[in-house]
C-alpha atoms as a PDB file:
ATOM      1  CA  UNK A   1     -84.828-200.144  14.829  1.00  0.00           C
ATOM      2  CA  UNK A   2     -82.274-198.518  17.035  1.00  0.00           C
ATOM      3  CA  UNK A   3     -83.635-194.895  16.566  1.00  0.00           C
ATOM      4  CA  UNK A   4     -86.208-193.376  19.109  1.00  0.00           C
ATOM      5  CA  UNK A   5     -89.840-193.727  17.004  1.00  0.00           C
ATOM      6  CA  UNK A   6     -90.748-189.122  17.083  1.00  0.00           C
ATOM      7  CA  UNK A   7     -94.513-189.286  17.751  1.00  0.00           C
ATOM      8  CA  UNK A   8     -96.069-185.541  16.908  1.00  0.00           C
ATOM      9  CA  UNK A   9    -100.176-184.330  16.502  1.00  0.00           C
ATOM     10  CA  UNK A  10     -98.644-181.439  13.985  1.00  0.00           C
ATOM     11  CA  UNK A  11     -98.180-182.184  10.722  1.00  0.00           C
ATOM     12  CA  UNK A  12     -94.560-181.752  10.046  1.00  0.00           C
ATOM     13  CA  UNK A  13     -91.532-181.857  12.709  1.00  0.00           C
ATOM     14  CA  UNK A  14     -89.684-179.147  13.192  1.00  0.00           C
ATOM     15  CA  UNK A  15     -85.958-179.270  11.730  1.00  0.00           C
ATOM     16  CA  UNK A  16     -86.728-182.013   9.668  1.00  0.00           C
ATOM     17  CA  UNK A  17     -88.919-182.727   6.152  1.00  0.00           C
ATOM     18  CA  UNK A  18     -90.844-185.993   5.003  1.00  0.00           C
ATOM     19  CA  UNK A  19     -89.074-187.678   2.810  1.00  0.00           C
ATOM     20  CA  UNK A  20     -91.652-190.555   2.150  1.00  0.00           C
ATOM     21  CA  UNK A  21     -95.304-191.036   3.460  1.00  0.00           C
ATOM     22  CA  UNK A  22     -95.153-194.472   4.154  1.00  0.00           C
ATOM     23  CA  UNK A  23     -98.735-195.258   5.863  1.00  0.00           C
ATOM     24  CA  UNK A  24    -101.291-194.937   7.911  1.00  0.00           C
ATOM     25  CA  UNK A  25    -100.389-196.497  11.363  1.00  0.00           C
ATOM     26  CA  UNK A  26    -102.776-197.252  14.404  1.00  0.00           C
ATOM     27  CA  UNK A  27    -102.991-199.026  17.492  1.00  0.00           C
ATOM     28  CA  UNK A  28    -106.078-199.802  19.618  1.00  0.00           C
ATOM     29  CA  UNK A  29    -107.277-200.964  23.555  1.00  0.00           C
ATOM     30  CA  UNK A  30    -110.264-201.985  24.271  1.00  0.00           C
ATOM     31  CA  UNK A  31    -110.961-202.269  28.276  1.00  0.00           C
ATOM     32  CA  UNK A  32    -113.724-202.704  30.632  1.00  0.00           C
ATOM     33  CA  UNK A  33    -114.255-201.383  34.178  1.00  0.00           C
ATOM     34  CA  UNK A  34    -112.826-203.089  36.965  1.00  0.00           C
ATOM     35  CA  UNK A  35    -116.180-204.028  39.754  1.00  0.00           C
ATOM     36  CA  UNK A  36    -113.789-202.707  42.768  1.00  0.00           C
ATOM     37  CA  UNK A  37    -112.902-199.419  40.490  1.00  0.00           C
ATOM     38  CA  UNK A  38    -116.511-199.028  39.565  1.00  0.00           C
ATOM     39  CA  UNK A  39    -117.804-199.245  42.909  1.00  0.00           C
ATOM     40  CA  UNK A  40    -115.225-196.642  44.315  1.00  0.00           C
ATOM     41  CA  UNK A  41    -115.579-194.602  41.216  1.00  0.00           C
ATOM     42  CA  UNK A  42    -119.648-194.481  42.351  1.00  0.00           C
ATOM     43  CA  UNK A  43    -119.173-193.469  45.766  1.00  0.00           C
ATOM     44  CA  UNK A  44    -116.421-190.993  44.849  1.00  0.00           C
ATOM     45  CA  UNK A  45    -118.898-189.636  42.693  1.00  0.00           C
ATOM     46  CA  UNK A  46    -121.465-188.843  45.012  1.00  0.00           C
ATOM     47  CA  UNK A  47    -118.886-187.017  47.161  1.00  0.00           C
ATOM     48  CA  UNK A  48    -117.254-185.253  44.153  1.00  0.00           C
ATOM     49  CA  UNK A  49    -113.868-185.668  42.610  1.00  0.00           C
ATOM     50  CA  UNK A  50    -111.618-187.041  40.217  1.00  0.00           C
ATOM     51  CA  UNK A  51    -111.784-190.758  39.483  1.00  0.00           C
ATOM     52  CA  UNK A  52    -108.763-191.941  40.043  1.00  0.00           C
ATOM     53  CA  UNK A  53    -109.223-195.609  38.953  1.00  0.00           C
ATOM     54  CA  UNK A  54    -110.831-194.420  35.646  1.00  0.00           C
ATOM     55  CA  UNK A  55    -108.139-192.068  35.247  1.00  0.00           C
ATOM     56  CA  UNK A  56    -105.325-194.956  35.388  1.00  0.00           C
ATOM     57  CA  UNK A  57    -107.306-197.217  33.793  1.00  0.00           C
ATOM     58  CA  UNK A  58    -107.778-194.832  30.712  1.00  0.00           C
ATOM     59  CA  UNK A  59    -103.874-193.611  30.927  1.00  0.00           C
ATOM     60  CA  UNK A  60    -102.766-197.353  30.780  1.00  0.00           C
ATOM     61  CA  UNK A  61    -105.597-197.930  27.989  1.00  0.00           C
ATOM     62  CA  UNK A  62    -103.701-194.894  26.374  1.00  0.00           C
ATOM     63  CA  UNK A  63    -100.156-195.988  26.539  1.00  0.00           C
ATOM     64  CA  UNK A  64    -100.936-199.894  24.982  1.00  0.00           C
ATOM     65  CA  UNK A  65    -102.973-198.146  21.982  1.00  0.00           C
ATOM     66  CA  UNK A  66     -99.749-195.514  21.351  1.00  0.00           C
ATOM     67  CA  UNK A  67     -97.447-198.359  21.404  1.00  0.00           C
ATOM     68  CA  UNK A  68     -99.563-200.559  19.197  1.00  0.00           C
ATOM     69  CA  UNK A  69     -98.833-197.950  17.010  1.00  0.00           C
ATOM     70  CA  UNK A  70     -95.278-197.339  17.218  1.00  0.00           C
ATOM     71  CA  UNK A  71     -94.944-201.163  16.552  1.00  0.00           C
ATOM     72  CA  UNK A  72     -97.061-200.894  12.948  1.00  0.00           C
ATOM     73  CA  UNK A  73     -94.908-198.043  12.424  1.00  0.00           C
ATOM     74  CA  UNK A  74     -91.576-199.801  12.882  1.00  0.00           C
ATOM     75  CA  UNK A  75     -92.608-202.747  11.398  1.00  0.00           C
ATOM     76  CA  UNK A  76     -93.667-200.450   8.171  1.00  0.00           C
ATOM     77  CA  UNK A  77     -90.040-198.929   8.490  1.00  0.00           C
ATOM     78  CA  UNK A  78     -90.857-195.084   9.811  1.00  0.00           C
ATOM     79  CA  UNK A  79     -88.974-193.328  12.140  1.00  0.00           C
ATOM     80  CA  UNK A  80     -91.960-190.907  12.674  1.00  0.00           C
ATOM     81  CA  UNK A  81     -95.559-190.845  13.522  1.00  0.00           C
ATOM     82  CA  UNK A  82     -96.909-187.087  12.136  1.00  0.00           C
ATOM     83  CA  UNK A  83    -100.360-185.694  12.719  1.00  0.00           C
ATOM     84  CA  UNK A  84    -101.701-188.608  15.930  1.00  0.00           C
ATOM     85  CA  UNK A  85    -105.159-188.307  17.135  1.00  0.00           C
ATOM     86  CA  UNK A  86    -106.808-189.905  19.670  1.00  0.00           C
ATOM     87  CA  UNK A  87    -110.405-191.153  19.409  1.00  0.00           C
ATOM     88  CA  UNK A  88    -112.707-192.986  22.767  1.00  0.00           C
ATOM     89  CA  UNK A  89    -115.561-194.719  21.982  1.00  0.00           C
ATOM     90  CA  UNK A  90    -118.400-196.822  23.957  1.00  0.00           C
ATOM     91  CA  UNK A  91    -117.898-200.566  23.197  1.00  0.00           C
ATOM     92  CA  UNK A  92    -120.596-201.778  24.998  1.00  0.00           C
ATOM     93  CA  UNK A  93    -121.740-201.079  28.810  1.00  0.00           C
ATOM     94  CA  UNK A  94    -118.362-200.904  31.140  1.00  0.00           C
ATOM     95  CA  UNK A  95    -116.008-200.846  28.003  1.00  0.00           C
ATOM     96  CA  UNK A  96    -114.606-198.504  26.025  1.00  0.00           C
ATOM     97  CA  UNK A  97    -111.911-197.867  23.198  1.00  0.00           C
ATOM     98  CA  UNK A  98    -109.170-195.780  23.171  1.00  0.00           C
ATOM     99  CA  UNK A  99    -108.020-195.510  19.282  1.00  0.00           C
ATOM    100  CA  UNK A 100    -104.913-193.598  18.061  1.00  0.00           C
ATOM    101  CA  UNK A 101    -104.106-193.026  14.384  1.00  0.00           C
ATOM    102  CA  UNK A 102    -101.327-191.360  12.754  1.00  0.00           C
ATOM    103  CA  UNK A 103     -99.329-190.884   9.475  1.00  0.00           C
ATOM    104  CA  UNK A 104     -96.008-193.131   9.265  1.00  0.00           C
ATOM    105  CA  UNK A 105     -93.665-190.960   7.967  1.00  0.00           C
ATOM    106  CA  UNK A 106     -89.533-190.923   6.604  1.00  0.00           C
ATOM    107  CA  UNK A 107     -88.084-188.461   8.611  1.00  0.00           C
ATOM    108  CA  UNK A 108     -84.469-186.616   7.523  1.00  0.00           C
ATOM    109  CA  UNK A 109     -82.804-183.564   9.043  1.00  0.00           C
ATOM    110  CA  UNK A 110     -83.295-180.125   6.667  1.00  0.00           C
ATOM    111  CA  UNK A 111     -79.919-178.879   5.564  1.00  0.00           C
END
């Protein structure tokens, strides 16, 4: 697919109308604290602070899940991913999923 995949959280794209609902699309990462990044993370915390190594860790977690995705989409043939939420969840102790969802979606400009 030569076309940019448009990933949205509304429900419709501005400019443009749906002309097929194709699927429901998601992607998925599932990681677990680094010892080094946990240990830094718990004296950070005593001093106060953002986390920096959860904050990567959970960005990187982020941008596998979206492009998970983006690959189900193309594969299903949309050029669009409408309405994409985001969802964490507690796997066990030290690992956690980040979850993304979205509707696959045809795409075409409004005349």
């Amino acid at each position: 697919m030569s076309e940019k995949m448009i990933i949205s959280n509304l429900e419709y794209y501005p400019g443009m109308k749906i002309e097929q609902h194709i699927s429901l699309v998601q992607g998925s990462s599932v990681r677990s604290k680094h010892a080094g990044r946990d240990f830094m993370a718990g004296i950070k915390s005593i001093f106060g602070g953002e986390l920096l190594g959860y904050t990567e860790l959970l960005h990187e977690s982020r941008e596998e899940a979206v492009d998970r995705m983006v690959r189900q989409a193309q594969e299903v043939g949309a050029n669009a991913v409408l309405n994409v939420r985001f969802s964490t969840s507690s796997i066990a102790a030290g690992a956690a999923e980040i979850f993304v969802y979205g509707s696959a979606v045809m795409l075409v400009e409004e005349v």
